[in-house]
C-alpha atoms as a PDB file:
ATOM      1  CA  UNK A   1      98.498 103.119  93.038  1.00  0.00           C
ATOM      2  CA  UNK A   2      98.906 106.079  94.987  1.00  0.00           C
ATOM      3  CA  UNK A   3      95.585 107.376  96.743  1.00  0.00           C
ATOM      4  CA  UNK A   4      96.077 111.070  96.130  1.00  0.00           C
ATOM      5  CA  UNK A   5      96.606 109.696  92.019  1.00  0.00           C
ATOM      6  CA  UNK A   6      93.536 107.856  92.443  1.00  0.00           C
ATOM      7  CA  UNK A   7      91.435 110.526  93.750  1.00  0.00           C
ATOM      8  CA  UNK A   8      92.342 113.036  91.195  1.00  0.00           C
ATOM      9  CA  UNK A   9      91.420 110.293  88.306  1.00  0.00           C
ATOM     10  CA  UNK A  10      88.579 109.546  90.120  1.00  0.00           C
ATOM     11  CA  UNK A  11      87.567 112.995  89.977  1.00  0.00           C
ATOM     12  CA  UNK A  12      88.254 113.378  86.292  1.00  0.00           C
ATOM     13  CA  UNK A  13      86.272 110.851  85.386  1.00  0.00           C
ATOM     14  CA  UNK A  14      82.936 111.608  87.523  1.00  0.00           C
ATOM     15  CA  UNK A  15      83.496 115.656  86.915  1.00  0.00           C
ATOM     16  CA  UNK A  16      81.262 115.834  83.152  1.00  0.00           C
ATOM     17  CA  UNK A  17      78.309 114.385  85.730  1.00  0.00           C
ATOM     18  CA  UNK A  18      78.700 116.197  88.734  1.00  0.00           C
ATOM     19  CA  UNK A  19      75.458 118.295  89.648  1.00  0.00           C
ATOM     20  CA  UNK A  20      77.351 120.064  92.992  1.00  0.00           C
ATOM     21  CA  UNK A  21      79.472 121.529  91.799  1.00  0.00           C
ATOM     22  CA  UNK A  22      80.554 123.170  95.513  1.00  0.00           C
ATOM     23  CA  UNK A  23      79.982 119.363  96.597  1.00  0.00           C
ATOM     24  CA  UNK A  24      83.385 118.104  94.065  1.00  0.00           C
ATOM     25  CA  UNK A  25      85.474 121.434  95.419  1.00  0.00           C
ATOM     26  CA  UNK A  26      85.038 119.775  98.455  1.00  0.00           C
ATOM     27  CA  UNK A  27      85.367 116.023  97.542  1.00  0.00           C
ATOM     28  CA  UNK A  28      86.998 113.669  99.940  1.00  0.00           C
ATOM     29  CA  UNK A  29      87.102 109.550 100.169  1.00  0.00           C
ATOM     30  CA  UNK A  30      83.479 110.320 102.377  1.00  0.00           C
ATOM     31  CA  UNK A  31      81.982 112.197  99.375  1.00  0.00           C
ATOM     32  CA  UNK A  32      78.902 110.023  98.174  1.00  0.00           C
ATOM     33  CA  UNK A  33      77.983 110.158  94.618  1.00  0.00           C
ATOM     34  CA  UNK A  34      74.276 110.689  94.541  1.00  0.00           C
ATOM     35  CA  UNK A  35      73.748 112.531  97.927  1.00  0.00           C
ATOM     36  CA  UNK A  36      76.212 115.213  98.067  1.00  0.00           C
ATOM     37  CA  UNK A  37      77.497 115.407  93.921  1.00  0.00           C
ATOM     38  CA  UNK A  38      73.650 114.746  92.712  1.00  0.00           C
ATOM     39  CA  UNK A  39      74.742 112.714  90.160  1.00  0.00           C
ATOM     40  CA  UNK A  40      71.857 110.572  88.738  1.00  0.00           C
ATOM     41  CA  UNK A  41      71.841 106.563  88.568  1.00  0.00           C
ATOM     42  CA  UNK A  42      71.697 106.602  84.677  1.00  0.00           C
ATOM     43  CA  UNK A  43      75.131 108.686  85.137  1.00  0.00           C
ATOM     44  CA  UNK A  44      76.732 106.431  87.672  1.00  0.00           C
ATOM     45  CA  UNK A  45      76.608 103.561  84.886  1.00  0.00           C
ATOM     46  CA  UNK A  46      78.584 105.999  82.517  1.00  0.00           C
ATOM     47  CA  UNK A  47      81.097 106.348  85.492  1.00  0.00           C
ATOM     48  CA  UNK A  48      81.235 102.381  85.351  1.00  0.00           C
ATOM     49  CA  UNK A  49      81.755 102.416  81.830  1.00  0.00           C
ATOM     50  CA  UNK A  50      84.345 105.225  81.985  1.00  0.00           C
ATOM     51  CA  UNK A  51      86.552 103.891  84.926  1.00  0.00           C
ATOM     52  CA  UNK A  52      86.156 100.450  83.535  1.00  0.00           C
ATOM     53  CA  UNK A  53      87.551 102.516  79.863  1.00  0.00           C
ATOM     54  CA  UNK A  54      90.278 103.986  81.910  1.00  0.00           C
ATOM     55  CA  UNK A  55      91.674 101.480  83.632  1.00  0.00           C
ATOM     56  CA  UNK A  56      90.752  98.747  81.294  1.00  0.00           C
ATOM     57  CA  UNK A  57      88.936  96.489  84.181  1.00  0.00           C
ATOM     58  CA  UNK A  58      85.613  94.949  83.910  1.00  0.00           C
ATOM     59  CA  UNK A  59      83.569  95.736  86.759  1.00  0.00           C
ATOM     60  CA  UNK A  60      80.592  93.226  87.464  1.00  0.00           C
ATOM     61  CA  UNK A  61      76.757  93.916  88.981  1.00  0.00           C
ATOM     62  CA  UNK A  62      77.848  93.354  92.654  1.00  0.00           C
ATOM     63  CA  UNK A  63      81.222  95.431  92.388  1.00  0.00           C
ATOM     64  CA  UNK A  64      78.569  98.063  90.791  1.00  0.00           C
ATOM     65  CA  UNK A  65      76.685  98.338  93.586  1.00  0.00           C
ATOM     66  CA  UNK A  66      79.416  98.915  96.074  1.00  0.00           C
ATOM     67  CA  UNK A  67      80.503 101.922  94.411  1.00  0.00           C
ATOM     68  CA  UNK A  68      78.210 104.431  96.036  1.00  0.00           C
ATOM     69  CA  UNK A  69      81.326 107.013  97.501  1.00  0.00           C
ATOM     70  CA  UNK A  70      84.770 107.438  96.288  1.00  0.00           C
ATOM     71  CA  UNK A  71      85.927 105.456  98.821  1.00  0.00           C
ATOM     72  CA  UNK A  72      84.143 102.193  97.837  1.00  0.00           C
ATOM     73  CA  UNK A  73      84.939 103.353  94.286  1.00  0.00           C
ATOM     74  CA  UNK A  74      88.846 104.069  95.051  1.00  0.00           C
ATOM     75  CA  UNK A  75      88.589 100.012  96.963  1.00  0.00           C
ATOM     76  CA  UNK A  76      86.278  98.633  93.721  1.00  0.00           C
ATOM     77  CA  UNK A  77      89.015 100.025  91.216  1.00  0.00           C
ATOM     78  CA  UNK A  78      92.010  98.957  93.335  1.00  0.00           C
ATOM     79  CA  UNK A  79      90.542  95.157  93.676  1.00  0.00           C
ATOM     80  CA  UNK A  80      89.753  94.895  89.772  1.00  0.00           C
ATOM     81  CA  UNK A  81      93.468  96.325  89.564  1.00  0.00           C
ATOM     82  CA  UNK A  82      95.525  94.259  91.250  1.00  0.00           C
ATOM     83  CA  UNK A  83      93.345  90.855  90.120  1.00  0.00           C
ATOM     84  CA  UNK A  84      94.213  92.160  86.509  1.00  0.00           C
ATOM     85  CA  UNK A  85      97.849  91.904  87.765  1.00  0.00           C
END
């Protein structure tokens, strides 16, 4: 998948939980969830459960906890992608 696609998926899945909103103008592979878009932890599990929706993966507890910027994200969605194959 394209990284440019990813990123703008990525964004319109975290953008309902996004407290910066000057923070997602400016979003970029560094951005980190819950320091610079103030989303919440309870939110980051509905950004699981969306992504996981989306791209109809399963993402475990570990895979979870790696997904703390959109990087790691973009890498966590790309893994559970390709392992679908």
């Amino acid at each position: 998948m394209d990284k440019e696609a990813l990123i703008a998926e990525l964004k319109e899945i975290i953008k309902p939980y996004v407290q910066d909103q000057e923070a997602f103008g400016n979003l970029t592979e560094d951005t980190h969830f819950i320091t610079d878009l103030k989303i919440n932890s309870a939110n980051l599990v509905d950004i699981v459960l969306d992504t996981e929706d989306k791209y109809n993966i399963e993402i475990d507890n570990d895979s979870m906890d790696k997904m703390s910027d959109v990087k790691s994200a973009m890498g966590v969605i790309e893994e559970k992608i390709a392992a679908k194959g």
